[in-house]
C-alpha atoms as a PDB file:
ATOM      1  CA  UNK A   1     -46.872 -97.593  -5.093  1.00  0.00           C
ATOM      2  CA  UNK A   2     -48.200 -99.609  -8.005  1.00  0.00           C
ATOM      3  CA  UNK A   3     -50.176 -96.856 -10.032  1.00  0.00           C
ATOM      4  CA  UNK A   4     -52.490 -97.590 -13.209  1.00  0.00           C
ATOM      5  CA  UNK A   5     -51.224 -96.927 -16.573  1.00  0.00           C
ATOM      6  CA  UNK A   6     -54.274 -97.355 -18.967  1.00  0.00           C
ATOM      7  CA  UNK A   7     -57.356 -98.548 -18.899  1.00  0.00           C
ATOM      8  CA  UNK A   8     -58.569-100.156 -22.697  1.00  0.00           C
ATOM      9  CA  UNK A   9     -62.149-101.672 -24.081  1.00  0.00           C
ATOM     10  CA  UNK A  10     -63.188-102.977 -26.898  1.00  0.00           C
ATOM     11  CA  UNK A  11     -67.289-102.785 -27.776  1.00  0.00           C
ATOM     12  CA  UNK A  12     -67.382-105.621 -30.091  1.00  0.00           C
ATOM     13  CA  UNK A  13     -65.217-109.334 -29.821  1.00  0.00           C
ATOM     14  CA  UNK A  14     -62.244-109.666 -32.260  1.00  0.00           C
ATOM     15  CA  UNK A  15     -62.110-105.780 -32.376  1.00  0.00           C
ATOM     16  CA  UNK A  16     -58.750-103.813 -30.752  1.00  0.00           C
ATOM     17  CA  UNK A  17     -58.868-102.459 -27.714  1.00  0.00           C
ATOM     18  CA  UNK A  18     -58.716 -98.709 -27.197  1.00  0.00           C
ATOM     19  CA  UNK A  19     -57.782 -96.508 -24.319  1.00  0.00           C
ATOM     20  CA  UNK A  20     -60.531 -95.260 -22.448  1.00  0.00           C
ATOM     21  CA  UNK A  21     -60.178 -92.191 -19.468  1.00  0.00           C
ATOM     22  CA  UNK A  22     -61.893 -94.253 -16.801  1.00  0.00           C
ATOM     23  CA  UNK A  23     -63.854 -97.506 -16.340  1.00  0.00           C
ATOM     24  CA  UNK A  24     -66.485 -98.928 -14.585  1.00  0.00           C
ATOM     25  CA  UNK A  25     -65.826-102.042 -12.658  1.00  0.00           C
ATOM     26  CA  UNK A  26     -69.347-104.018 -11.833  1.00  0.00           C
ATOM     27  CA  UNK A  27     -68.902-106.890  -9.955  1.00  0.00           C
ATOM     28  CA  UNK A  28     -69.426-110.407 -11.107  1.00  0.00           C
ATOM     29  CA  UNK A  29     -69.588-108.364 -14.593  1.00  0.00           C
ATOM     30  CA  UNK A  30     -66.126-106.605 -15.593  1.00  0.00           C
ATOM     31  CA  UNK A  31     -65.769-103.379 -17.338  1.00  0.00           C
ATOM     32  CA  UNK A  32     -69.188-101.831 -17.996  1.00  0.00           C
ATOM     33  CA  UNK A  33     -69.040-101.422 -21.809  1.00  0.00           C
ATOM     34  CA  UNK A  34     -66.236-104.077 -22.677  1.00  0.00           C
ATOM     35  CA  UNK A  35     -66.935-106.744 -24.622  1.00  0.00           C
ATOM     36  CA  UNK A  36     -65.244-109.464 -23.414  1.00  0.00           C
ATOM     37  CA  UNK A  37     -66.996-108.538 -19.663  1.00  0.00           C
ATOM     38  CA  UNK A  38     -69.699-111.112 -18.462  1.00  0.00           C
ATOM     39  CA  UNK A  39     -70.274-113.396 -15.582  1.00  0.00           C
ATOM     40  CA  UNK A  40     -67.005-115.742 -16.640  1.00  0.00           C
ATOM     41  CA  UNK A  41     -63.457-116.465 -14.938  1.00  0.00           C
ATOM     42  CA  UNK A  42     -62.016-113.742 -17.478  1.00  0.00           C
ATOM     43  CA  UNK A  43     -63.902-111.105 -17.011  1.00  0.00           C
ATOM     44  CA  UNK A  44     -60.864-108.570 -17.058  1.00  0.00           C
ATOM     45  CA  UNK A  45     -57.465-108.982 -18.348  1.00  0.00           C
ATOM     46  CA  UNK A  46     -54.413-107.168 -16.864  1.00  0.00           C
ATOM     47  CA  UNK A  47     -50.751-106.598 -17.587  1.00  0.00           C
ATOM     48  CA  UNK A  48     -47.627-105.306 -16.189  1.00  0.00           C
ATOM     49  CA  UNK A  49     -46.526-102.165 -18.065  1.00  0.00           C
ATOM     50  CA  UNK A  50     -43.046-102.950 -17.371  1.00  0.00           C
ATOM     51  CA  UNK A  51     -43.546-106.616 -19.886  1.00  0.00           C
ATOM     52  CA  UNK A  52     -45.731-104.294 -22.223  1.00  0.00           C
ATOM     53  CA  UNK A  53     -42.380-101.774 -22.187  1.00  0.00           C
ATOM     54  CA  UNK A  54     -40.119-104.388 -22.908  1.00  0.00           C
ATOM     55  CA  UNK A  55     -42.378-105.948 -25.896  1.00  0.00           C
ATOM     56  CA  UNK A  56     -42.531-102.208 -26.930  1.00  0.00           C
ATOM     57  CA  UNK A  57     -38.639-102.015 -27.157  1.00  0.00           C
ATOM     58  CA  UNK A  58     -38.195-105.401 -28.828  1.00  0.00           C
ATOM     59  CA  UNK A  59     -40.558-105.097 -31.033  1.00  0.00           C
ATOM     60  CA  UNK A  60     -39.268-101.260 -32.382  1.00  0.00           C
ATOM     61  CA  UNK A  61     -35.984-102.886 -32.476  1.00  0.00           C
ATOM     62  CA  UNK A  62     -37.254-105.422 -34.989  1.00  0.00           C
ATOM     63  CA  UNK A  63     -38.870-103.310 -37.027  1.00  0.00           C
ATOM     64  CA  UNK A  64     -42.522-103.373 -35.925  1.00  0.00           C
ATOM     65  CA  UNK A  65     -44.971-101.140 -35.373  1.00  0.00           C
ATOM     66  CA  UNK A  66     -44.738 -98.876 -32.174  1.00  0.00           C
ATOM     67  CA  UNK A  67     -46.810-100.757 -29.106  1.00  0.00           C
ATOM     68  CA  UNK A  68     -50.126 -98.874 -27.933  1.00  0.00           C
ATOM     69  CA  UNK A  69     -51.753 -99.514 -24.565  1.00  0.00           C
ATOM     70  CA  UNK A  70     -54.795-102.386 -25.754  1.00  0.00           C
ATOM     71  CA  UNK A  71     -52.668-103.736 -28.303  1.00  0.00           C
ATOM     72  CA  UNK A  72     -52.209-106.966 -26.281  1.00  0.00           C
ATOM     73  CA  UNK A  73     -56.176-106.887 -25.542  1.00  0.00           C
ATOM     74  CA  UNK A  74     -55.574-105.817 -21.490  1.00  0.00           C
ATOM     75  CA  UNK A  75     -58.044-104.137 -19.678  1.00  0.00           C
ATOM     76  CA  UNK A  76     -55.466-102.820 -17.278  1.00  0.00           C
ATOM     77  CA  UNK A  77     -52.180-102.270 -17.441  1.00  0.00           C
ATOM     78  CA  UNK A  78     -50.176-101.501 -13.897  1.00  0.00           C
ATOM     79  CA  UNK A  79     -46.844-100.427 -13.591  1.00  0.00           C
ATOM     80  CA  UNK A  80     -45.298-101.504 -10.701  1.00  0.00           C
ATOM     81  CA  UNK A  81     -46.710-105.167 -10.355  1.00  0.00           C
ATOM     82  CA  UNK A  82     -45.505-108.210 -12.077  1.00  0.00           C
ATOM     83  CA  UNK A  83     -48.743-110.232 -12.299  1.00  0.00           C
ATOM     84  CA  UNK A  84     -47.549-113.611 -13.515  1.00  0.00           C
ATOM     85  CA  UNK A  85     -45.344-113.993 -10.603  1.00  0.00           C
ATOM     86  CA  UNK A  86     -48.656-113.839  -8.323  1.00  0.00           C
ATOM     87  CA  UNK A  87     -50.894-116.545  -7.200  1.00  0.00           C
ATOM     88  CA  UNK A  88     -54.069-117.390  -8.463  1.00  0.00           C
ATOM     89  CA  UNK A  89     -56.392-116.110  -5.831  1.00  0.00           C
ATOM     90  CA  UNK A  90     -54.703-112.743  -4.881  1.00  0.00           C
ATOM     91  CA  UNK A  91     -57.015-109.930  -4.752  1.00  0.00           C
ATOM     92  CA  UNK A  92     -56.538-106.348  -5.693  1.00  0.00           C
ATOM     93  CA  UNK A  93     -57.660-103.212  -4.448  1.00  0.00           C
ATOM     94  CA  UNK A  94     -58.333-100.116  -6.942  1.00  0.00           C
ATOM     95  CA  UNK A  95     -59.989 -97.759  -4.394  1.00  0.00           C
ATOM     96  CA  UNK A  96     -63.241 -99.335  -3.917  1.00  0.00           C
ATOM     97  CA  UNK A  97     -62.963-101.888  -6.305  1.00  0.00           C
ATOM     98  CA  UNK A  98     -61.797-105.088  -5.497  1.00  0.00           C
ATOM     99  CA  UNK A  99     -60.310-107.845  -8.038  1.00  0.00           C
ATOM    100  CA  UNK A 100     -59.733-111.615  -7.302  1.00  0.00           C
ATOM    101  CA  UNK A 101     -57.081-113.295  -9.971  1.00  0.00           C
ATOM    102  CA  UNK A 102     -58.354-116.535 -11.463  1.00  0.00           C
ATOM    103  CA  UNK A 103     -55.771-116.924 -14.511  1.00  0.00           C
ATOM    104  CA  UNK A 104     -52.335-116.748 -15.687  1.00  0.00           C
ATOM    105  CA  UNK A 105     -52.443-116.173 -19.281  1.00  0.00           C
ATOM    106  CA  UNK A 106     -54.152-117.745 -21.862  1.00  0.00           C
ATOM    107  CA  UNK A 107     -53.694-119.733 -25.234  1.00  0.00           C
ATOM    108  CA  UNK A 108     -52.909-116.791 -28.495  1.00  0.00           C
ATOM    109  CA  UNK A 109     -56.256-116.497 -31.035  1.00  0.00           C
ATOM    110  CA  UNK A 110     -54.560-117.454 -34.350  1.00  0.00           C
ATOM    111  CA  UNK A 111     -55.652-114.362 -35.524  1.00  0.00           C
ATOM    112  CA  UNK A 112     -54.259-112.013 -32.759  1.00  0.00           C
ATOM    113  CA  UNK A 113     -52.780-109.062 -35.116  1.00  0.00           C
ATOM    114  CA  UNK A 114     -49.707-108.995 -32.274  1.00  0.00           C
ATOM    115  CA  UNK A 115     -48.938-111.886 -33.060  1.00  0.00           C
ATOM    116  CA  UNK A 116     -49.382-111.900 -37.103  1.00  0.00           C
ATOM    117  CA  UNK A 117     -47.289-109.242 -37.118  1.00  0.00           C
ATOM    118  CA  UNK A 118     -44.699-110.409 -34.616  1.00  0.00           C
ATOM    119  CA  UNK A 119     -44.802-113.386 -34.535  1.00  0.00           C
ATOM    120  CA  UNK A 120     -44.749-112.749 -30.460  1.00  0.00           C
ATOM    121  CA  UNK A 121     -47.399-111.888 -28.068  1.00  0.00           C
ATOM    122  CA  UNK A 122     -46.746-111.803 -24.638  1.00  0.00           C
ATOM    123  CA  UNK A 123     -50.573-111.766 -22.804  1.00  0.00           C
ATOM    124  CA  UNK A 124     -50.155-115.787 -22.736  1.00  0.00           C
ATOM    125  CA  UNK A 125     -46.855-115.812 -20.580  1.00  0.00           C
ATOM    126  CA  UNK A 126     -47.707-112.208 -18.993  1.00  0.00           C
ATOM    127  CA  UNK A 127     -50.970-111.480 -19.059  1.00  0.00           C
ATOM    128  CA  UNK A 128     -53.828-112.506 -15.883  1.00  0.00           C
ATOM    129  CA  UNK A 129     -57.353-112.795 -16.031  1.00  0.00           C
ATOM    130  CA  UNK A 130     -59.556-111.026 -12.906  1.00  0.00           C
ATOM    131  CA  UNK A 131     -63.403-111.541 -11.669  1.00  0.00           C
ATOM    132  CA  UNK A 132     -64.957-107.869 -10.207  1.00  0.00           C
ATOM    133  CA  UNK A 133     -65.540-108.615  -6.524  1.00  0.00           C
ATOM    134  CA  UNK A 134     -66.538-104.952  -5.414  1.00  0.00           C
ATOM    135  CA  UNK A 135     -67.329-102.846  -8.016  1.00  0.00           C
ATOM    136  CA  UNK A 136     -65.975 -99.012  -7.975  1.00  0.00           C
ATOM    137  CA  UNK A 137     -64.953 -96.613 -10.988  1.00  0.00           C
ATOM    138  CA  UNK A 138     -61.033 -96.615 -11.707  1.00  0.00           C
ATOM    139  CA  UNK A 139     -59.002 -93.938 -13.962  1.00  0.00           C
ATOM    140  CA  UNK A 140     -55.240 -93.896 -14.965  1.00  0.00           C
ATOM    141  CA  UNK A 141     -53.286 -92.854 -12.299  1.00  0.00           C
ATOM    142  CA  UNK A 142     -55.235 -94.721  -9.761  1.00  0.00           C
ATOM    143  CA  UNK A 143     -53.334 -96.478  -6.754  1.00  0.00           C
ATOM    144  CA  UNK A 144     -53.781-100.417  -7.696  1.00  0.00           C
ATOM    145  CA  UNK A 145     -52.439-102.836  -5.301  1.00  0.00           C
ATOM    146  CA  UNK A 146     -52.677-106.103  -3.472  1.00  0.00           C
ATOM    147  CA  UNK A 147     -55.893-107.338  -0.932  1.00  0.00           C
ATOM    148  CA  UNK A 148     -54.321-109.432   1.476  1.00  0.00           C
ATOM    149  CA  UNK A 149     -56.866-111.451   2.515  1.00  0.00           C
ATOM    150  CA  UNK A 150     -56.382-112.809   6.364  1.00  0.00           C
ATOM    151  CA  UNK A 151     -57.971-116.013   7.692  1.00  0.00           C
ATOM    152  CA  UNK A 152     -59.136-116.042  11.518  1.00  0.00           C
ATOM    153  CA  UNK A 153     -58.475-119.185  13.401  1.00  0.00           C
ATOM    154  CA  UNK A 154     -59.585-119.250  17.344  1.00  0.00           C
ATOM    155  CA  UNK A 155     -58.500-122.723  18.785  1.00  0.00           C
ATOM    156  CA  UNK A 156     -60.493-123.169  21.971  1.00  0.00           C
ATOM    157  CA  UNK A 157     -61.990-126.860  22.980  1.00  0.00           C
ATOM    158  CA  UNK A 158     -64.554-125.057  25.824  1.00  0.00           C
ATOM    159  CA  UNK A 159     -65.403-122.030  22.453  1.00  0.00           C
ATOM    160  CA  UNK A 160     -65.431-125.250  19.925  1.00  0.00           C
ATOM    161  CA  UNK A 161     -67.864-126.632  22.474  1.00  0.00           C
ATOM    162  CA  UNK A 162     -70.687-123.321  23.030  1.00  0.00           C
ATOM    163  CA  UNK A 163     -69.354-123.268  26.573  1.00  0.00           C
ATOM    164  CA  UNK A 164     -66.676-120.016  25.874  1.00  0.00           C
ATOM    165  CA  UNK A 165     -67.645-117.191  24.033  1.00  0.00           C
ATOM    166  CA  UNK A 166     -64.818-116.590  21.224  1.00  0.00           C
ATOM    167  CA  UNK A 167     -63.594-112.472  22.289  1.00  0.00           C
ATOM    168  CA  UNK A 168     -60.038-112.785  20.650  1.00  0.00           C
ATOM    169  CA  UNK A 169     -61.264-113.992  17.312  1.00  0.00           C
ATOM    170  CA  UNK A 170     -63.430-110.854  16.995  1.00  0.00           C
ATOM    171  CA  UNK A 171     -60.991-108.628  17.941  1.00  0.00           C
ATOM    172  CA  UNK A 172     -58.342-110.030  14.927  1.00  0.00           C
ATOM    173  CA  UNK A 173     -60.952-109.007  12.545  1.00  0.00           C
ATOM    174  CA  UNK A 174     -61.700-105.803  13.731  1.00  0.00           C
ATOM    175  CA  UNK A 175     -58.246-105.195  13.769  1.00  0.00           C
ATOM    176  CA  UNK A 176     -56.836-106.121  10.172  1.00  0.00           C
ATOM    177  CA  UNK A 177     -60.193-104.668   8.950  1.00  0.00           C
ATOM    178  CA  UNK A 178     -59.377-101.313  10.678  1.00  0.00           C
ATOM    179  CA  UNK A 179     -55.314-101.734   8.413  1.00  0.00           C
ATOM    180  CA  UNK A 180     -56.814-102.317   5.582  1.00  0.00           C
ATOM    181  CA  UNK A 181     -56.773-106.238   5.018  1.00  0.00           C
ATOM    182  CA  UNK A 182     -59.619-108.261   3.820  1.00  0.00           C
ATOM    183  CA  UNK A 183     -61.159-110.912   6.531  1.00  0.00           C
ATOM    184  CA  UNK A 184     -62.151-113.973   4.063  1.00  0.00           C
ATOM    185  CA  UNK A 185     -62.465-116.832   6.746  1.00  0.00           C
ATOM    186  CA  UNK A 186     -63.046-117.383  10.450  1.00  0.00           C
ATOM    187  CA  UNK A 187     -63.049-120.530  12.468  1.00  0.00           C
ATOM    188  CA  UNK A 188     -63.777-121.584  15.961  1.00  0.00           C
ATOM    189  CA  UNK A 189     -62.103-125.413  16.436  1.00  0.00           C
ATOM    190  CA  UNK A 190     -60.946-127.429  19.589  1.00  0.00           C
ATOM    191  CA  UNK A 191     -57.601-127.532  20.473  1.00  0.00           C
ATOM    192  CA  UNK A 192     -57.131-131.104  18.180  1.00  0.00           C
ATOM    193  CA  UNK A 193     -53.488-130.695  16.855  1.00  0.00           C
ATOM    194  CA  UNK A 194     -54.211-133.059  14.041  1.00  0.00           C
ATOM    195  CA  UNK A 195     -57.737-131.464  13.009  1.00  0.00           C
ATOM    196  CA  UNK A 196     -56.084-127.667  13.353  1.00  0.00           C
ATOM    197  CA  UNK A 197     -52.721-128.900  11.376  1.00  0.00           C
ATOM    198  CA  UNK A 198     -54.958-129.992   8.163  1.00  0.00           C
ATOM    199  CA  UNK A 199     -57.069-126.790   8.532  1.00  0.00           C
ATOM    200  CA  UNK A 200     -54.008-124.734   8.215  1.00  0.00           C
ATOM    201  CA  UNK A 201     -52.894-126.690   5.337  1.00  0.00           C
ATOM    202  CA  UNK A 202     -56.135-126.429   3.191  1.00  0.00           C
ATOM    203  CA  UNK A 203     -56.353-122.735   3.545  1.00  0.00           C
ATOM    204  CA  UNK A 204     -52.693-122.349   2.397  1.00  0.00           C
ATOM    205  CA  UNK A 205     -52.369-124.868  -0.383  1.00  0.00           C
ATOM    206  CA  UNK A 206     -55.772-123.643  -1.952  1.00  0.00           C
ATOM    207  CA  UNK A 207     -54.215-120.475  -1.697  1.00  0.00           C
ATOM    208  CA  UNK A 208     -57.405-118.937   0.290  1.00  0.00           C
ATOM    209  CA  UNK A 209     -55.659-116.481   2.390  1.00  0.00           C
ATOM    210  CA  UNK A 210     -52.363-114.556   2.522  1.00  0.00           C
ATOM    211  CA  UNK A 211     -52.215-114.285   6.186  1.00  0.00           C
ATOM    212  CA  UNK A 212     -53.265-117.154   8.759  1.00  0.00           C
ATOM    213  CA  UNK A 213     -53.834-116.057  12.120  1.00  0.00           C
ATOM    214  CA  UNK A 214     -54.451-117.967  15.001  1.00  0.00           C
ATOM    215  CA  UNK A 215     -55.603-117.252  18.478  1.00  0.00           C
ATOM    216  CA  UNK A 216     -55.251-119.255  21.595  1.00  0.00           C
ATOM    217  CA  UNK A 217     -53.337-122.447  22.290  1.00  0.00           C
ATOM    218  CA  UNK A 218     -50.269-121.265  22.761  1.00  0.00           C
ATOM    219  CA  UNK A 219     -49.242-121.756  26.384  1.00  0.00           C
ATOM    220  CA  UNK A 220     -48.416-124.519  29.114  1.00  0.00           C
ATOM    221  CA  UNK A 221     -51.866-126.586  29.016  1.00  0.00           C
ATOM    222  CA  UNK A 222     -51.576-129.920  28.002  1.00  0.00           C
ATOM    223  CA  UNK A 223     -54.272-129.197  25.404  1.00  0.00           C
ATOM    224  CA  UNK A 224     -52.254-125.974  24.167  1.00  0.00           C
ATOM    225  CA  UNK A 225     -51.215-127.443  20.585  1.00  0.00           C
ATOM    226  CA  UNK A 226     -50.947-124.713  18.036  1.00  0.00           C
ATOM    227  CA  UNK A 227     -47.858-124.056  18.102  1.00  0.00           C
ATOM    228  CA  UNK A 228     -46.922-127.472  17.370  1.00  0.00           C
ATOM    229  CA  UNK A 229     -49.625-128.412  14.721  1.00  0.00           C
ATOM    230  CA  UNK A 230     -48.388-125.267  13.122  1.00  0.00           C
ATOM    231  CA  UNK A 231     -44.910-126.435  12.688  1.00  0.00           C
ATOM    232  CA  UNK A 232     -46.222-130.151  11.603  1.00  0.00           C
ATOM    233  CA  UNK A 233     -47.482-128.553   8.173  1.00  0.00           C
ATOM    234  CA  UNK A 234     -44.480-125.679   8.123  1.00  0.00           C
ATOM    235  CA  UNK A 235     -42.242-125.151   4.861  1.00  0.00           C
ATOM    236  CA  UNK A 236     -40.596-122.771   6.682  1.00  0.00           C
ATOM    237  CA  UNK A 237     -40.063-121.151   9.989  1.00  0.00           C
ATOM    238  CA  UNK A 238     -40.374-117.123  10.256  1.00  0.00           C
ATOM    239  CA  UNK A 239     -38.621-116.817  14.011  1.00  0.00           C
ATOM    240  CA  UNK A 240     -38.074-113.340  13.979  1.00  0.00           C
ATOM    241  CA  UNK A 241     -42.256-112.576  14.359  1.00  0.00           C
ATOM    242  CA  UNK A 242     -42.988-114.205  17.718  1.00  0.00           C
ATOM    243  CA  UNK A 243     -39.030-113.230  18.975  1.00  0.00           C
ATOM    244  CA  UNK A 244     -40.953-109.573  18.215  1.00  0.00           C
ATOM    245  CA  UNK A 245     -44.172-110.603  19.969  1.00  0.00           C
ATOM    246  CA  UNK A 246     -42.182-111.776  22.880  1.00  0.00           C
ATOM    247  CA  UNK A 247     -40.599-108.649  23.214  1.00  0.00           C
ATOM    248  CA  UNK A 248     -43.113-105.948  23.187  1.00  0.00           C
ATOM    249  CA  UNK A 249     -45.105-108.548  25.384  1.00  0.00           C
ATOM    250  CA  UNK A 250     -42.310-108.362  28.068  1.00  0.00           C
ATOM    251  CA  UNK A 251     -42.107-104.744  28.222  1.00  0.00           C
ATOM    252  CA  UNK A 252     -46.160-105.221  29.471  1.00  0.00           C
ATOM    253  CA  UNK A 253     -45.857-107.930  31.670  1.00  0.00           C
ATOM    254  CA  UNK A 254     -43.051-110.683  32.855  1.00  0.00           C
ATOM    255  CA  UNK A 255     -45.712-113.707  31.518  1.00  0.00           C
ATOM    256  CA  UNK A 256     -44.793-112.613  27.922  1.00  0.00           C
ATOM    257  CA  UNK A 257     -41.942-115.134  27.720  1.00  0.00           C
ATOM    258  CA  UNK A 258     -44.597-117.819  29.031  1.00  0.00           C
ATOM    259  CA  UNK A 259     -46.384-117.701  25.055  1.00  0.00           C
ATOM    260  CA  UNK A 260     -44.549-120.338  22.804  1.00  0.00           C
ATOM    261  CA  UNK A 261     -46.272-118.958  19.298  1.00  0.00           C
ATOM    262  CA  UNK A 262     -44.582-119.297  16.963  1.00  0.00           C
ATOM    263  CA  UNK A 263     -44.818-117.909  12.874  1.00  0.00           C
ATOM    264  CA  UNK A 264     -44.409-120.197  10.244  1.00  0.00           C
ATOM    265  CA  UNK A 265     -44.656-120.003   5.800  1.00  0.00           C
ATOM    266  CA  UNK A 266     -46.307-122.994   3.845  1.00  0.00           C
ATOM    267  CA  UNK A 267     -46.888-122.203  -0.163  1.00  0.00           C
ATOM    268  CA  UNK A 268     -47.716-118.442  -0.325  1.00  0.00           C
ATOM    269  CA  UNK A 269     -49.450-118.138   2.874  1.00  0.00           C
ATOM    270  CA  UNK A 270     -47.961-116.777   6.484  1.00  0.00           C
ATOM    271  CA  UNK A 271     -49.052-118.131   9.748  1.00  0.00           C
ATOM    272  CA  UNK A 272     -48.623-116.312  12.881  1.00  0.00           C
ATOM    273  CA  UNK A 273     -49.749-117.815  16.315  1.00  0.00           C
ATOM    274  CA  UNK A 274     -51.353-115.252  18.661  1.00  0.00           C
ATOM    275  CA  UNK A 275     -52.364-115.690  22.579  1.00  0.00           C
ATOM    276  CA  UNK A 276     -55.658-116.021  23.611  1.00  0.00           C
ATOM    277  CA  UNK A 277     -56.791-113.396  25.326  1.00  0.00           C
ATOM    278  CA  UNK A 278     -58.162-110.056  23.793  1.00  0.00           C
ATOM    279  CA  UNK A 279     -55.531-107.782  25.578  1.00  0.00           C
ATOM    280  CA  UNK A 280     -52.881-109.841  24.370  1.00  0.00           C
ATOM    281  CA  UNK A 281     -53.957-109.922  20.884  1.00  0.00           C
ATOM    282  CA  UNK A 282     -53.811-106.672  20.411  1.00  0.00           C
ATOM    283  CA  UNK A 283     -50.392-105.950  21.887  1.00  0.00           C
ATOM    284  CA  UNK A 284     -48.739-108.712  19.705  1.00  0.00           C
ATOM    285  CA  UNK A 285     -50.737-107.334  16.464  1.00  0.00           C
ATOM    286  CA  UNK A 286     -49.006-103.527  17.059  1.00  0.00           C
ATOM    287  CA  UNK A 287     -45.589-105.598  17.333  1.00  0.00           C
ATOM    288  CA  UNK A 288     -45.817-107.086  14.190  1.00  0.00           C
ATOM    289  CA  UNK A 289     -48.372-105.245  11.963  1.00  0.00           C
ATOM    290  CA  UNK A 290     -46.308-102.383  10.966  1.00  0.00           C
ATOM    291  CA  UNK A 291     -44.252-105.166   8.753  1.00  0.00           C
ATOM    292  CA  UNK A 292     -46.334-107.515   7.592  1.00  0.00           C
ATOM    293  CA  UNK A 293     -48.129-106.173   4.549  1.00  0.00           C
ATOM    294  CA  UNK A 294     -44.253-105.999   3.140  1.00  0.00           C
ATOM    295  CA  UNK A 295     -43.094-109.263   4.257  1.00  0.00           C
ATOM    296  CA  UNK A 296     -46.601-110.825   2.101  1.00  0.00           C
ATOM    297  CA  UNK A 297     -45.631-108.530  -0.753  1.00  0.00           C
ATOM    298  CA  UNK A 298     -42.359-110.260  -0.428  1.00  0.00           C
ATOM    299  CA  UNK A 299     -44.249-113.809  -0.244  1.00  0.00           C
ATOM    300  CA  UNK A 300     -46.502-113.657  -2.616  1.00  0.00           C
ATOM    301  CA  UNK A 301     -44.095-112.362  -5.407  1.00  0.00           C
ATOM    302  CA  UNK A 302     -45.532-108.337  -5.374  1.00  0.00           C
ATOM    303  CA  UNK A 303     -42.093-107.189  -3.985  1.00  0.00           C
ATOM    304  CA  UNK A 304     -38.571-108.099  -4.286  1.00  0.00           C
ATOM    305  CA  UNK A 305     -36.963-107.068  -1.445  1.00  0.00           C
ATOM    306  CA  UNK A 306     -36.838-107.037   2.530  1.00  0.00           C
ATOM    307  CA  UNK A 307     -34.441-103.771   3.274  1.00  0.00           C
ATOM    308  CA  UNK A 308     -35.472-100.682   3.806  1.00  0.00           C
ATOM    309  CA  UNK A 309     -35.062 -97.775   1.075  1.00  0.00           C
ATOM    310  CA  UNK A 310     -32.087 -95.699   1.677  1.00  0.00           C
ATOM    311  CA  UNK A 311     -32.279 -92.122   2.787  1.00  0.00           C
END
């Protein structure tokens, strides 16, 4: 578990950071106290301890000064994350507090000391800028990982129309709520394959959600179309989730094999089709939930690695 190494502020601009024993987090602010906090897109800086470790050895090696936490001007430094492998977007959760990411690194001030002295400074390459979503108090030690945030898409023509009430869509978000996952978009649309395909697309390319799932439109009626405009705007196709869904379905009832969802990545985002009905939706969720904040770890960049830890 990504756990937080130090937490640094600096009262006045141009002045060095220095470690503090626990911070404030305000949202649309930043670090109560910090300097560099304000309603702006880099509010708080963070870093991976492992690329502050590694300037740390370098640098020693070379003769330099030994490394402190807030020489690189970071806020927050996490082992167990590399940040600049993330997407912009990505949101972090710090017990209550909840980050967005806005910025990978930025352009060096000509007179960063680090850099003077170095000739090196690795916050433009390694370090990423946050906004303050949900505020909270954080202190070393602190769990610190990522939000995924899930988009909600029903696709009903008769709920598109005000002639169906929408029960599965509800029922998704009360779901991933209840594991943890932040809900950042729902949507009620007709069973268009062309309208649903370019949906999908914008939410993934603008990199507004982690997790895409859909509801309904997934069976034998002419009009059932997700599957397909799912696959129109795929980069790649993630069989093994709806094989699962399939499965557990058909230990329930024989009309399992009748869904043809299917699971699908485009960019950093994973979209998984699920049946329509409420009953259904919950059954395929406990099939596939147990392994999905891992396989978006893997997606996004947070996590190398699919097998399981040895024993």
């Amino acid at each position: 578990m990504p756990t937080i190494r130090s937490l640094c502020i600096s009262e006045v601009r141009g002045t060095k950071k220095h470690p503090i024993e626990e911070a404030k987090l305000v949202k649309d602010w930043g670090i109560e106290g910090d300097a560099h906090a304000g309603n702006w897109h880099r509010a708080v800086s963070l870093l991976s301890y492992e690329k502050y470790e590694e300037a740390r050895t370098r640098f020693l090696a070379a003769g330099h000064k030994e490394l402190e936490p807030g020489d690189f001007a970071e806020n927050i430094m996490v082992e167990g994350i590399d940040f600049a492998k993330l997407p912009i977007g990505i949101r972090f959760r710090c017990g209550d507090a909840i980050l967005r990411m806005t910025q990978i690194g930025k352009e060096c001030h000509a007179d960063c000391e680090i850099r003077r002295l170095t000739g090196d400074c690795i916050m433009p390459r390694e370090g990423v800028f946050a906004v303050v979503e949900q505020g909270g108090t954080i202190r070393p030690g602190d769990a610190f990982g990522i939000l995924p945030t899930v988009a909600v898409v029903t696709v009903s023509d008769s709920g598109a129309a005000g002639k169906r009430e929408d029960k599965a869509g509800p029922v998704i978000v009360e779901e991933m709520q209840k594991l943890g996952y932040l809900v950042g978009e729902t949507y009620l649309v007709s069973d268009d394959r062309e309208g649903l395909a370019k949906l999908l697309a914008e939410i993934a390319d603008e990199g507004r959600a982690q997790l895409v799932l859909t509801t309904g439109g997934t069976g034998f009626s002419p009009r059932d179309n997700t599957p397909e405009a799912t696959m129109d705007i795929a980069e790649k196709s993630v069989p093994g989730i709806p094989e699962a869904m399939r499965a557990y379905s058909m230990r329930i009832t024989p009309r399992g094999m009748l869904s043809r969802g299917t699971a699908a990545i485009r960019k950093r985002t994973l979209i998984i089709n699920l049946p329509g009905s409420p009953k259904a939706v919950r059954e395929n969720l406990e099939a596939v939930t147990p392994a999905l904040t891992h396989g978006i770890e893997i997606l996004t960049g947070a996590a190398t690695n699919c097998a399981a830890p040895e024993q």
